[in-house]
Protein backbone atom coordinates (compact mmCIF):
# COMPACT_ATOMS: atom_id res chain seq x y z
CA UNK A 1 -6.60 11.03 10.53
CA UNK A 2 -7.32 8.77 7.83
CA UNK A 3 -5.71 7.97 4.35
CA UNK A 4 -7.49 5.96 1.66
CA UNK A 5 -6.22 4.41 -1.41
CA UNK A 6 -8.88 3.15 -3.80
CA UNK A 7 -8.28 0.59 -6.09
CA UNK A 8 -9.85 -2.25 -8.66
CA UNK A 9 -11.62 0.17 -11.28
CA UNK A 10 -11.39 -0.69 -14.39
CA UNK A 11 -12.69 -1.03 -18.27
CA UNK A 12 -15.24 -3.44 -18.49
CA UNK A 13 -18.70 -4.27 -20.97
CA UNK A 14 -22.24 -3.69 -19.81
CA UNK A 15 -23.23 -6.58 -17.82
CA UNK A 16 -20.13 -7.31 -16.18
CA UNK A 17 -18.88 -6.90 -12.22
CA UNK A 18 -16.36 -5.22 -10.89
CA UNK A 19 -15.01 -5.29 -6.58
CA UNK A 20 -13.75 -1.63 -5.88
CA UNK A 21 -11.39 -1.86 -2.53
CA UNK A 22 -10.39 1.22 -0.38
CA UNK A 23 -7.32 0.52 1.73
CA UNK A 24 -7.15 2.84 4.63
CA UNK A 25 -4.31 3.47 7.22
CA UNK A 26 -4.73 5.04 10.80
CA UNK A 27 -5.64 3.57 13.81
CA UNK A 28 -9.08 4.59 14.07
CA UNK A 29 -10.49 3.25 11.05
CA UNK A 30 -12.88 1.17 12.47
CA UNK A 31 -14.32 4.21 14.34
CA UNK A 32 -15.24 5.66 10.79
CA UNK A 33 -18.35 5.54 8.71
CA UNK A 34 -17.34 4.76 4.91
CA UNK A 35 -19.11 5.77 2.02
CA UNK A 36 -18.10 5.46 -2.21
CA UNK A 37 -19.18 8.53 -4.21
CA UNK A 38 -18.78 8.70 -7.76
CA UNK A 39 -18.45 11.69 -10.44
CA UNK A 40 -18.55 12.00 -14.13
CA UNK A 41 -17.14 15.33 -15.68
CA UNK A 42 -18.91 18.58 -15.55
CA UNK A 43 -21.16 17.57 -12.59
CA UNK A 44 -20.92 17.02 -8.51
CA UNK A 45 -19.97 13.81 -6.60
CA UNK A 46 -22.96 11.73 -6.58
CA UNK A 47 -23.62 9.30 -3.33
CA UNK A 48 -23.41 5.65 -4.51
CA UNK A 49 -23.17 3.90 -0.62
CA UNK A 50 -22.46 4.15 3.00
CA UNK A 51 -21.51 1.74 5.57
CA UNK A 52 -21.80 2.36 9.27
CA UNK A 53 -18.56 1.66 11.41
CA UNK A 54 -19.50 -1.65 12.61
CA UNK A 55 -20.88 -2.72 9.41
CA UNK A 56 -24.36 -3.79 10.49
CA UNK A 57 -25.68 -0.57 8.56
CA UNK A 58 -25.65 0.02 4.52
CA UNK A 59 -27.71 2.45 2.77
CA UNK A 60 -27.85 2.83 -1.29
CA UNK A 61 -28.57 4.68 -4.08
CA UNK A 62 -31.60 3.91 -6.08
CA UNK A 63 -29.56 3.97 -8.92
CA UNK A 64 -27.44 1.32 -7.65
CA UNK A 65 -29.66 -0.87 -5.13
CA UNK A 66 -29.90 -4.90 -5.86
CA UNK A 67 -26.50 -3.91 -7.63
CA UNK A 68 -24.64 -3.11 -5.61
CA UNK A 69 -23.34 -4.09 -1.81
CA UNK A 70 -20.73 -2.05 0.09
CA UNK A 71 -18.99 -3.84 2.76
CA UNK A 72 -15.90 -3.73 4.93
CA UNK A 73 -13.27 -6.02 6.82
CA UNK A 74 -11.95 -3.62 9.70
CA UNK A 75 -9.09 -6.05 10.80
CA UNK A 76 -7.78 -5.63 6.70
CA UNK A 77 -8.80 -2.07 7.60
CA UNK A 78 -10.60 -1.90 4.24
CA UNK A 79 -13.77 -1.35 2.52
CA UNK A 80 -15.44 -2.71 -0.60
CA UNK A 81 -17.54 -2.28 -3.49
CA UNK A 82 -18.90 -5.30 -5.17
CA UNK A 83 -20.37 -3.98 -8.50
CA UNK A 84 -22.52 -6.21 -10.74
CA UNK A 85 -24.83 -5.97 -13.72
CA UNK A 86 -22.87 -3.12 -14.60
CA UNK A 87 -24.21 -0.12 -16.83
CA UNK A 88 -22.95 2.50 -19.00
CA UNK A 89 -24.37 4.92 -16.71
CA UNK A 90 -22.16 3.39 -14.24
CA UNK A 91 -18.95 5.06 -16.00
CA UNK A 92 -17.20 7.41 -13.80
CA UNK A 93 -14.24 7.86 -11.13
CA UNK A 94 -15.26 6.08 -7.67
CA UNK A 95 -14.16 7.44 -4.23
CA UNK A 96 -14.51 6.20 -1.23
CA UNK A 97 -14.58 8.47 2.02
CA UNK A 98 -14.91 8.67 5.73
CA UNK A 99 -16.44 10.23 8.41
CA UNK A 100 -16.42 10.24 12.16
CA UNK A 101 -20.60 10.06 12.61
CA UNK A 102 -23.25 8.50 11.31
CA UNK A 103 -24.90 8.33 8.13
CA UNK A 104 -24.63 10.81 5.33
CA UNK A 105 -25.15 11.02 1.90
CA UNK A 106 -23.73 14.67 1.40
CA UNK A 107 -20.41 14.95 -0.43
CA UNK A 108 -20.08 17.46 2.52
CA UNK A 109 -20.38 15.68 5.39
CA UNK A 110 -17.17 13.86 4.60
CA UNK A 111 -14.17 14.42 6.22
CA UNK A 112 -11.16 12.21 4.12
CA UNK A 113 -10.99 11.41 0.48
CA UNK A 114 -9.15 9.05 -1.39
CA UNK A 115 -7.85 9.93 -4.82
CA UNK A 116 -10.39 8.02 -7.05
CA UNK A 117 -10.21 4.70 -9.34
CA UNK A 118 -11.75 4.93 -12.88
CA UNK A 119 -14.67 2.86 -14.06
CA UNK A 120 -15.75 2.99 -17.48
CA UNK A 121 -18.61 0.25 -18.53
CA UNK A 122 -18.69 0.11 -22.26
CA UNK A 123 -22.04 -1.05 -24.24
């Protein structure tokens, strides 16, 4: 199993960055594909990222491509965010998750959750 702890959200203005880090524990972390989500109220988790389990694989969002890079360090058994030129439309909690395969970009297909950091871009 996996546990992940998300952290680094934040209240920032429109044009700003912000690094989101999930710290995970278990000893198979590395083994894991990692992806952030987000969700604003009222709707679904929407796929922001993934990150294959060696790293050498990233896939985005439109919404957030040339914005956005995911990455991770699996000694520091963690993965990151790194959020620039950020938007209103960026406001909402961000969770990263894992799974055991290969890429997804279904909410579904994800087997651990961690509980969420805020993110609220003002204009």
């Amino acid at each position: 199993q996996v546990q992940l702890v998300e952290s680094g959200g934040g209240l920032v203005q429109a044009g700003d960055s912000l690094r989101l880090s999930c710290a995970a524990s278990g000893r198979t972390f590395s083994s894991y594909a990692m992806g952030w989500f987000r969700q604003t109220p009222g709707k679904e988790h929407e796929f922001v990222a993934f990150i294959s389990w060696t790293g050498g694989s990233t896939s985005y969002a439109d919404s957030v491509k040339g914005r956005f890079t995911i990455s991770r360090d699996n000694a520091k058994k963690t993965v990151y965010l790194q959020m620039n030129s950020l938007k209103p439309e960026d406001t909402a909690v961000y969770y990263c998750a894992a799974r055991p395969d290969g890429y997804s970009n279904s909410y579904y297909r994800y087997a651990y959750w961690g509980q969420g950091t805020q993110v609220t871009v003002s204009s």
